[in-house]
N, C-alpha and C. Protein backbone atom coordinates (compact mmCIF):
# COMPACT_ATOMS: atom_id res chain seq x y z
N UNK A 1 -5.31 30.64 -9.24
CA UNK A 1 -4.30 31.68 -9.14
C UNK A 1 -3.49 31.49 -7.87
N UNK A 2 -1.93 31.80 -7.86
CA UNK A 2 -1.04 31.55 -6.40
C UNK A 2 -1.53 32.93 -5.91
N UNK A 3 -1.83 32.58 -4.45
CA UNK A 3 -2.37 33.62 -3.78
C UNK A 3 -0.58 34.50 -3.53
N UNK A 4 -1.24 35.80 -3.29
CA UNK A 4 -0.31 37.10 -3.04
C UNK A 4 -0.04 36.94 -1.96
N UNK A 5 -0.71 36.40 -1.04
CA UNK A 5 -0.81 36.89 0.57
C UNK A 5 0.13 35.34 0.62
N UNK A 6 0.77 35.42 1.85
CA UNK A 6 1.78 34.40 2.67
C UNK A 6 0.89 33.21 2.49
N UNK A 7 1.65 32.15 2.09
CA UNK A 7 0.54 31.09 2.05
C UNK A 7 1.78 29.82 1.80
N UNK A 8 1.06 28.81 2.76
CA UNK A 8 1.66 27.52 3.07
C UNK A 8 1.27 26.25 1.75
N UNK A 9 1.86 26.26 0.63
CA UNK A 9 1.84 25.32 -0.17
C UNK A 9 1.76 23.99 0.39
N UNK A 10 1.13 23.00 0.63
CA UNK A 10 1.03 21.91 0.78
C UNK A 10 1.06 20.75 -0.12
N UNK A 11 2.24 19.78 -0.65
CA UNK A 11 2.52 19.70 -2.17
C UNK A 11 2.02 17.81 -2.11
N UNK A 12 1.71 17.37 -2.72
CA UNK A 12 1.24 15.84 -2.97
C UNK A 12 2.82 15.39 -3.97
N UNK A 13 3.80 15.25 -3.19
CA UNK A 13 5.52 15.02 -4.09
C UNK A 13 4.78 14.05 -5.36
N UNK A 14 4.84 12.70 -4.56
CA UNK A 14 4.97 11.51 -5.82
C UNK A 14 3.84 11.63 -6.60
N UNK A 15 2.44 12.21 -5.99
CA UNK A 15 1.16 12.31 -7.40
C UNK A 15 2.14 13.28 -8.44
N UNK A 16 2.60 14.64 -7.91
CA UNK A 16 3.01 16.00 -8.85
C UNK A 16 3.91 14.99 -9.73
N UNK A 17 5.04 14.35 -8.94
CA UNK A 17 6.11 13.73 -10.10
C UNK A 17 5.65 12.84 -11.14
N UNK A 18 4.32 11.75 -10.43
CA UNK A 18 4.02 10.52 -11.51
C UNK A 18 3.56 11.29 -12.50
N UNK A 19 2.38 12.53 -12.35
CA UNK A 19 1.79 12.67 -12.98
C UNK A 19 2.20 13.93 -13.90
N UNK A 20 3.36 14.74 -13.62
CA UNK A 20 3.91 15.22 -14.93
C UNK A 20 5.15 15.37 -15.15
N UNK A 21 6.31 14.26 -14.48
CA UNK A 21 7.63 14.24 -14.78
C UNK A 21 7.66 12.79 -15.32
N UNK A 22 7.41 12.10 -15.00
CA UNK A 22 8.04 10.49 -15.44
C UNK A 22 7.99 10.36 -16.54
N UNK A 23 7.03 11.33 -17.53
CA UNK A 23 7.26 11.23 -19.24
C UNK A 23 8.99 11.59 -19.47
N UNK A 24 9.60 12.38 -18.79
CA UNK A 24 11.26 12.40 -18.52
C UNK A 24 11.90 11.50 -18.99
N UNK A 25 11.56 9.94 -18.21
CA UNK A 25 12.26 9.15 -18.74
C UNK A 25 13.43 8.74 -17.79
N UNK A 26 13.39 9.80 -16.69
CA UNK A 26 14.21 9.19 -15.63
C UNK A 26 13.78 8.26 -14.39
N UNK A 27 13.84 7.59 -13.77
CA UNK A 27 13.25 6.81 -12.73
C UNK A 27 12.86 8.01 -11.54
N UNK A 28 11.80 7.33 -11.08
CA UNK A 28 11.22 7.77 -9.88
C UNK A 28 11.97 8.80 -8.76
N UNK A 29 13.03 7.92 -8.23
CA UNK A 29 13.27 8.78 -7.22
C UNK A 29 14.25 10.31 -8.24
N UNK A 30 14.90 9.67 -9.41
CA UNK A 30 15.49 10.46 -9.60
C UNK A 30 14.66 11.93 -10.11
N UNK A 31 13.26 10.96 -10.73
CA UNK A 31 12.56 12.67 -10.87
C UNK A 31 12.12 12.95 -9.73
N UNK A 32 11.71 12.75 -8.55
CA UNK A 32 11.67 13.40 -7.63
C UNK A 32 12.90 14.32 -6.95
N UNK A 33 13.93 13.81 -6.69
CA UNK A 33 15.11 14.59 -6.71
C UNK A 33 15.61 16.13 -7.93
N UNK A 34 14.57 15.56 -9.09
CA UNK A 34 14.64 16.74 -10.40
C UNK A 34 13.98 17.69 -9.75
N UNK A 35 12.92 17.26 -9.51
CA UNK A 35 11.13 18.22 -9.16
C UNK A 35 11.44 18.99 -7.98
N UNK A 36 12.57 18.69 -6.77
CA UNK A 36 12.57 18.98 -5.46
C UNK A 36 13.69 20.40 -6.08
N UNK A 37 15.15 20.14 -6.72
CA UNK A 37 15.87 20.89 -6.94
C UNK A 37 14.84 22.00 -7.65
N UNK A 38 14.44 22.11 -8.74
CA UNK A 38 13.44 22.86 -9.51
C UNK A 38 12.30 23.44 -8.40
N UNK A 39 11.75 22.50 -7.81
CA UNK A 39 10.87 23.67 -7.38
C UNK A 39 11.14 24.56 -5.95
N UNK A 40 12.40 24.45 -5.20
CA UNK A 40 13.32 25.42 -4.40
C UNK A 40 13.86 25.95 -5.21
N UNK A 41 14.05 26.22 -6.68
CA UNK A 41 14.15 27.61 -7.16
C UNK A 41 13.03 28.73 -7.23
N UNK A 42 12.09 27.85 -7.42
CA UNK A 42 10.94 28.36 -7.69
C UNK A 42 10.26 29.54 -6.51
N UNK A 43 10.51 28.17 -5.43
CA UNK A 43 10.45 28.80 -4.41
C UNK A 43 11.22 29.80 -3.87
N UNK A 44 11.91 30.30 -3.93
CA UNK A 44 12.85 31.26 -3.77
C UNK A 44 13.02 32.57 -4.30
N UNK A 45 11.64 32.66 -4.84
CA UNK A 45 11.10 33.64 -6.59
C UNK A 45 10.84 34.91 -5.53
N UNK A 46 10.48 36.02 -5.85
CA UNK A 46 10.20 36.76 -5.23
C UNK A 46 8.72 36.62 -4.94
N UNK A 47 8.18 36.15 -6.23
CA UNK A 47 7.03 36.02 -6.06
C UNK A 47 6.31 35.33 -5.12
N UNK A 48 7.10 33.80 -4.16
CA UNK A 48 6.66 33.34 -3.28
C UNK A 48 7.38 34.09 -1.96
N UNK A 49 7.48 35.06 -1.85
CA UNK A 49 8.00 35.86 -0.78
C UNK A 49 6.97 35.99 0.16
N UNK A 50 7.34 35.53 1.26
CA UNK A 50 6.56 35.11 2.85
C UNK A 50 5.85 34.00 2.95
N UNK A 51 5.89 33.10 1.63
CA UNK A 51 5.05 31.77 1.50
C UNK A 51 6.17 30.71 1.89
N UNK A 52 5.50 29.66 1.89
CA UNK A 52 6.68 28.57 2.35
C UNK A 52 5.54 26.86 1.47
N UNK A 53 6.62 26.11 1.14
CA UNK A 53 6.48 24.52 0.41
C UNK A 53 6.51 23.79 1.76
N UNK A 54 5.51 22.52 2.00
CA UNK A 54 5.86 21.62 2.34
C UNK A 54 5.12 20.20 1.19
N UNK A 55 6.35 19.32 1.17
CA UNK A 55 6.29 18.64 0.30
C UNK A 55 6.25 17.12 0.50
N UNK A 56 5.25 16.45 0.22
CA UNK A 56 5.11 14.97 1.45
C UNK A 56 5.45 13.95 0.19
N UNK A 57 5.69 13.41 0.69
CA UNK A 57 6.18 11.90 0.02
C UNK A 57 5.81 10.87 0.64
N UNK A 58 4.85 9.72 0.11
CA UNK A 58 4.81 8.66 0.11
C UNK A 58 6.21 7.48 0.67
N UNK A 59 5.98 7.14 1.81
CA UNK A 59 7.02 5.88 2.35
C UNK A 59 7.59 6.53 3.21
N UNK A 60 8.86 5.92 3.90
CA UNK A 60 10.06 5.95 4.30
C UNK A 60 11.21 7.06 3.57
N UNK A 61 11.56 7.85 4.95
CA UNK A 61 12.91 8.50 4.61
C UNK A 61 14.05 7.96 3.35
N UNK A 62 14.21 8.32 2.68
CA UNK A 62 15.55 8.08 1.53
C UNK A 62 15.92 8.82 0.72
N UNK A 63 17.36 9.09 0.37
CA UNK A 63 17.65 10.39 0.13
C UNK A 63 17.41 10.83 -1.27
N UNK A 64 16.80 12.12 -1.30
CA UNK A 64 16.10 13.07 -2.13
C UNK A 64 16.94 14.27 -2.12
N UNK A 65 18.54 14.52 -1.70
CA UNK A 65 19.08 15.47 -1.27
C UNK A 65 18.77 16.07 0.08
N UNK A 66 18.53 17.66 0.21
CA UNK A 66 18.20 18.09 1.38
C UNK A 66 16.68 18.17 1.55
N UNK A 67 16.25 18.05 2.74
CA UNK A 67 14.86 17.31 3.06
C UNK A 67 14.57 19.40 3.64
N UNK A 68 15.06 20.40 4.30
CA UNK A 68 15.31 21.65 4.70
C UNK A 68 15.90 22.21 3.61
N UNK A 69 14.87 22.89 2.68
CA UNK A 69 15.72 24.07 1.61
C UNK A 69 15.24 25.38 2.12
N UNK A 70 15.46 26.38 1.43
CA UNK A 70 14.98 27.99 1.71
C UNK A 70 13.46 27.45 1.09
N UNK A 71 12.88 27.94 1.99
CA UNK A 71 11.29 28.17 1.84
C UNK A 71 10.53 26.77 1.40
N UNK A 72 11.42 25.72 1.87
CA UNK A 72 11.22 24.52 1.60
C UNK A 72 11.17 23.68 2.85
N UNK A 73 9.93 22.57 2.96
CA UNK A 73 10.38 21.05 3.84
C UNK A 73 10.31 20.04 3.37
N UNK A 74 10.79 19.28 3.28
CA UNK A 74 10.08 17.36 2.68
C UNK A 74 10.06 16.89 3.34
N UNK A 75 8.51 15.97 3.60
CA UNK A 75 8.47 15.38 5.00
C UNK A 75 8.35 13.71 3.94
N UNK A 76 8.45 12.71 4.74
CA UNK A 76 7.78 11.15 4.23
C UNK A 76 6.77 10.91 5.04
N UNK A 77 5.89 10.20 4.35
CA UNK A 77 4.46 9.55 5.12
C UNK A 77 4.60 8.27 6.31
N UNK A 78 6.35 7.68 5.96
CA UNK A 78 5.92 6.66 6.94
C UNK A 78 5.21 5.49 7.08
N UNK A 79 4.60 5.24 8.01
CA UNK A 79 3.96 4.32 8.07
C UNK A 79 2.24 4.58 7.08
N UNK A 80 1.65 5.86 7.18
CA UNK A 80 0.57 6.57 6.70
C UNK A 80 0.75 6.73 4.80
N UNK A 81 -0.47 6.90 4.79
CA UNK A 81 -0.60 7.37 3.28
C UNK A 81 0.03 8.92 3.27
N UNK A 82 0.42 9.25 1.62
CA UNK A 82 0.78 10.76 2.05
C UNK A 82 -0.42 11.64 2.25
N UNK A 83 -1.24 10.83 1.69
CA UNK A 83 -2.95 12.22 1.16
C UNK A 83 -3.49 12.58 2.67
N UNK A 84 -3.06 11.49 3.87
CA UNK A 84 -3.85 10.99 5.01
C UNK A 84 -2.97 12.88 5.84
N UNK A 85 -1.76 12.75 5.70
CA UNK A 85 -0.68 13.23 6.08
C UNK A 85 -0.95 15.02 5.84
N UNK A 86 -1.05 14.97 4.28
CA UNK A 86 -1.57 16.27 3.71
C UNK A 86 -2.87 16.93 4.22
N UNK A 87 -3.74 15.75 4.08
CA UNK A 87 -5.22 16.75 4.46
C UNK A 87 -4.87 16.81 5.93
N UNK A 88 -4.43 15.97 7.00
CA UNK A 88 -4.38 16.47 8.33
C UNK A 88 -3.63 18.08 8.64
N UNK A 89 -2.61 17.82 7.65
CA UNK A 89 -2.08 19.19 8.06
C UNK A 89 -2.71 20.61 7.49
N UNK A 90 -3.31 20.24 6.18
CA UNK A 90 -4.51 21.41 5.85
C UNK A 90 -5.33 21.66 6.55
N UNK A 91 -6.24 20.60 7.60
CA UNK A 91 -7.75 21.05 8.42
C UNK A 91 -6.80 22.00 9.56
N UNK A 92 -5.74 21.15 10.67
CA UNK A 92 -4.43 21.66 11.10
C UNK A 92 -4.31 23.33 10.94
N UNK A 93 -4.05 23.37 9.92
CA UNK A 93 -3.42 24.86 9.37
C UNK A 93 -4.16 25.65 9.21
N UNK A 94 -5.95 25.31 8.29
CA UNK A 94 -6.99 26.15 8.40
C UNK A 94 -7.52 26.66 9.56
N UNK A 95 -7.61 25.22 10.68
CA UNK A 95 -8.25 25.74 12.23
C UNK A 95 -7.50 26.62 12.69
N UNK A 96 -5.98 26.91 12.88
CA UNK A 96 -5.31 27.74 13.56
C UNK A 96 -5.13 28.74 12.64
N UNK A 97 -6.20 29.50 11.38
CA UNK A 97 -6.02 30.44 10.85
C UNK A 97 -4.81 30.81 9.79
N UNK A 98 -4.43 29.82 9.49
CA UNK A 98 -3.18 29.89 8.37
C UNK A 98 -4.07 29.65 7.00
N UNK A 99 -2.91 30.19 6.00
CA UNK A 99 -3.62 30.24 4.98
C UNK A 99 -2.69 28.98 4.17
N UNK A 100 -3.54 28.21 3.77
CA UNK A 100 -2.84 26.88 3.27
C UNK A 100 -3.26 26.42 1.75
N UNK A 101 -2.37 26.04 0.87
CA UNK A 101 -3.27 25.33 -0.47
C UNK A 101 -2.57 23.74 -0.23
N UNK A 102 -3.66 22.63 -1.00
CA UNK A 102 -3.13 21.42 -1.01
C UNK A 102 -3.20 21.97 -2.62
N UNK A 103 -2.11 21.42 -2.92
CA UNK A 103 -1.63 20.99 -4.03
C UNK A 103 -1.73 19.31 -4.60
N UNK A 104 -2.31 19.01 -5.40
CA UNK A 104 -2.36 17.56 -6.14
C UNK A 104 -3.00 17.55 -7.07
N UNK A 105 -3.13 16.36 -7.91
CA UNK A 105 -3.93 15.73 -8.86
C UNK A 105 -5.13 14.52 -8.67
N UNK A 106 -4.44 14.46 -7.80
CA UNK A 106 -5.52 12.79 -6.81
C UNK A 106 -6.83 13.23 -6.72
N UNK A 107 -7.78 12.94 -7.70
CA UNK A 107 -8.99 13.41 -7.23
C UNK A 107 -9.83 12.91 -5.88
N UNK A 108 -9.45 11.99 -5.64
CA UNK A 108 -9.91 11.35 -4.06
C UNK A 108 -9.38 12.68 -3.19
N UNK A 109 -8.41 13.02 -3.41
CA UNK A 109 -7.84 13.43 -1.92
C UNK A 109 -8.63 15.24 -2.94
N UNK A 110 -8.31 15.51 -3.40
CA UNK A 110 -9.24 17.06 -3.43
C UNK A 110 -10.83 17.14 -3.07
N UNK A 111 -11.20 15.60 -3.66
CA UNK A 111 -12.76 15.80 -2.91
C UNK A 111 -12.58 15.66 -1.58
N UNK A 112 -11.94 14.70 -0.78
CA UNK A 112 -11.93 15.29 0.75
C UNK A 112 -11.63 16.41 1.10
N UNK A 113 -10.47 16.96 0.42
CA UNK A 113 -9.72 17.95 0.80
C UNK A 113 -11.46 19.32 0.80
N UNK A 114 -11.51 19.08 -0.30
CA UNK A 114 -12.93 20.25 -0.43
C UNK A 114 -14.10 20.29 -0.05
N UNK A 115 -14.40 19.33 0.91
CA UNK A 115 -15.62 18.97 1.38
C UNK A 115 -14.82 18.99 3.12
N UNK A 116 -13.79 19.79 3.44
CA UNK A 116 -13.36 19.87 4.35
C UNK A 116 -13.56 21.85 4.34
N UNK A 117 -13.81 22.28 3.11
CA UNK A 117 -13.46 23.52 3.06
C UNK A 117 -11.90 23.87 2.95
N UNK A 118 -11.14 22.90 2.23
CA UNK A 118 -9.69 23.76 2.35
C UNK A 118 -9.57 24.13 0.61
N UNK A 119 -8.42 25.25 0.40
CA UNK A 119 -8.00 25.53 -0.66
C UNK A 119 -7.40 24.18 -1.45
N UNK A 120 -7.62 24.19 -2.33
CA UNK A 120 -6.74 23.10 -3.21
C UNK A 120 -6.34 23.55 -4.58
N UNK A 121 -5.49 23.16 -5.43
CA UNK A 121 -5.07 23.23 -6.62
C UNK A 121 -4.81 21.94 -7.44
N UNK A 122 -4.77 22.29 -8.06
CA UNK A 122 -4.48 20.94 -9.22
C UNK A 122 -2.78 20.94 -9.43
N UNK A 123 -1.79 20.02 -9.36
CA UNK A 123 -0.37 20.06 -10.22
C UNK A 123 -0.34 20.93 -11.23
N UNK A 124 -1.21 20.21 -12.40
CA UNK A 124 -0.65 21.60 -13.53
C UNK A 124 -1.15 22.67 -13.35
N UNK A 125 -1.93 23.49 -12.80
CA UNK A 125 -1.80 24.73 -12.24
C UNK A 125 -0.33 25.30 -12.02
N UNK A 126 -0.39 23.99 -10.73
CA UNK A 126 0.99 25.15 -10.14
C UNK A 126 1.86 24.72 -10.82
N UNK A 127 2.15 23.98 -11.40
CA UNK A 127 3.37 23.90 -11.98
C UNK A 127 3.43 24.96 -13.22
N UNK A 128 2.26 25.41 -14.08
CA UNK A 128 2.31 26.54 -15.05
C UNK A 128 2.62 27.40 -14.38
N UNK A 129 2.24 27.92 -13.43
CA UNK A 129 2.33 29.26 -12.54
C UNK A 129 4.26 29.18 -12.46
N UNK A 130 4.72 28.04 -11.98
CA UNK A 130 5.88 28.31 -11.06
C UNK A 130 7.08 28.55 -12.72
N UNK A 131 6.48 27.37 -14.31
CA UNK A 131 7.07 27.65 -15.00
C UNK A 131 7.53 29.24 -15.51
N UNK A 132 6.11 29.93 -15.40
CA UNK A 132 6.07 30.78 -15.66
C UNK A 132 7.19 32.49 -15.07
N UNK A 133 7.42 32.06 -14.26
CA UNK A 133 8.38 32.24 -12.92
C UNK A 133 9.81 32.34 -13.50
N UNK A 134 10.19 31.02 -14.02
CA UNK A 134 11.32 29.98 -14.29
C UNK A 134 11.31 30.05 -15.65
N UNK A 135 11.23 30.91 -16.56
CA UNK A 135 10.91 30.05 -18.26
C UNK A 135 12.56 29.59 -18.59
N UNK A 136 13.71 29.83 -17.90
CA UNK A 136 15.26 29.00 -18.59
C UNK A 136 15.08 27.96 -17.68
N UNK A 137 14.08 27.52 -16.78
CA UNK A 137 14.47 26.58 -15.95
C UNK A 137 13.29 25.37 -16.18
N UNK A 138 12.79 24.91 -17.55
CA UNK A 138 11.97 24.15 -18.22
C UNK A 138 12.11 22.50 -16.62
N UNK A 139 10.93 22.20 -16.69
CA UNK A 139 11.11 21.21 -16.18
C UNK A 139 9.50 20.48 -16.41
């Protein structure tokens, strides 16, 4: 369930896109550029009111549109893996008392992630949740 209370989404970009946009049919970056527009609507719901997305991507900076939306960040991994990137900023966010979910499908990175004690979700979770939100905005 998306928690009620203010809470820092922590998003796994390229697992969420491989693993339920590329049946699309559009190339990579372009469904990531789909997934980013779509889910800053989402974000913007009332329902995520006082919560905030950050959304990591695998590699090097390249453009995805705006990297700063409303209630949105996209960061790139860089030189690092993104999962390496994500769980640092979940242990990060738990120690200083924030309330954080990782978001992914990667089962590697949720068993760390949960044997760290942090919240996690699965993609299609949230992505039912956020459709649900959105039903003219199918994605």
């Amino acid at each position: 369930m998306i928690s009620k209370k203010p809470t820092i989404y922590l998003i796994d970009g390229l697992n969420y896109v491989r693993s339920h946009m590329d049946a699309m049919g559009a190339g990579e970056e372009q469904s990531v550029m789909m997934f980013l527009d779509w889910l800053e609507q989402a974000a913007c719901s009332e329902r995520f009111a006082g919560s905030s997305m950050r959304i990591v991507l695998d590699g090097g900076y390249r453009s995805v549109g705006p990297t700063v939306r409303e209630n949105m960040k996209i960061d790139f991994s860089d030189g690092e893996r993104a999962d390496d990137v994500l769980l640092e900023q979940a242990i990060y966010l738990k120690q200083a008392g924030r309330r954080a979910v990782l978001v992914t499908s990667d089962g590697a990175l949720l068993e760390r992630a949960e044997s760290e004690g942090l919240r996690t979700m699965y993609c299609a979770k949230f992505q039912s949740f956020c459709r649900a939100l959105m039903p003219e905005k199918p994605l």
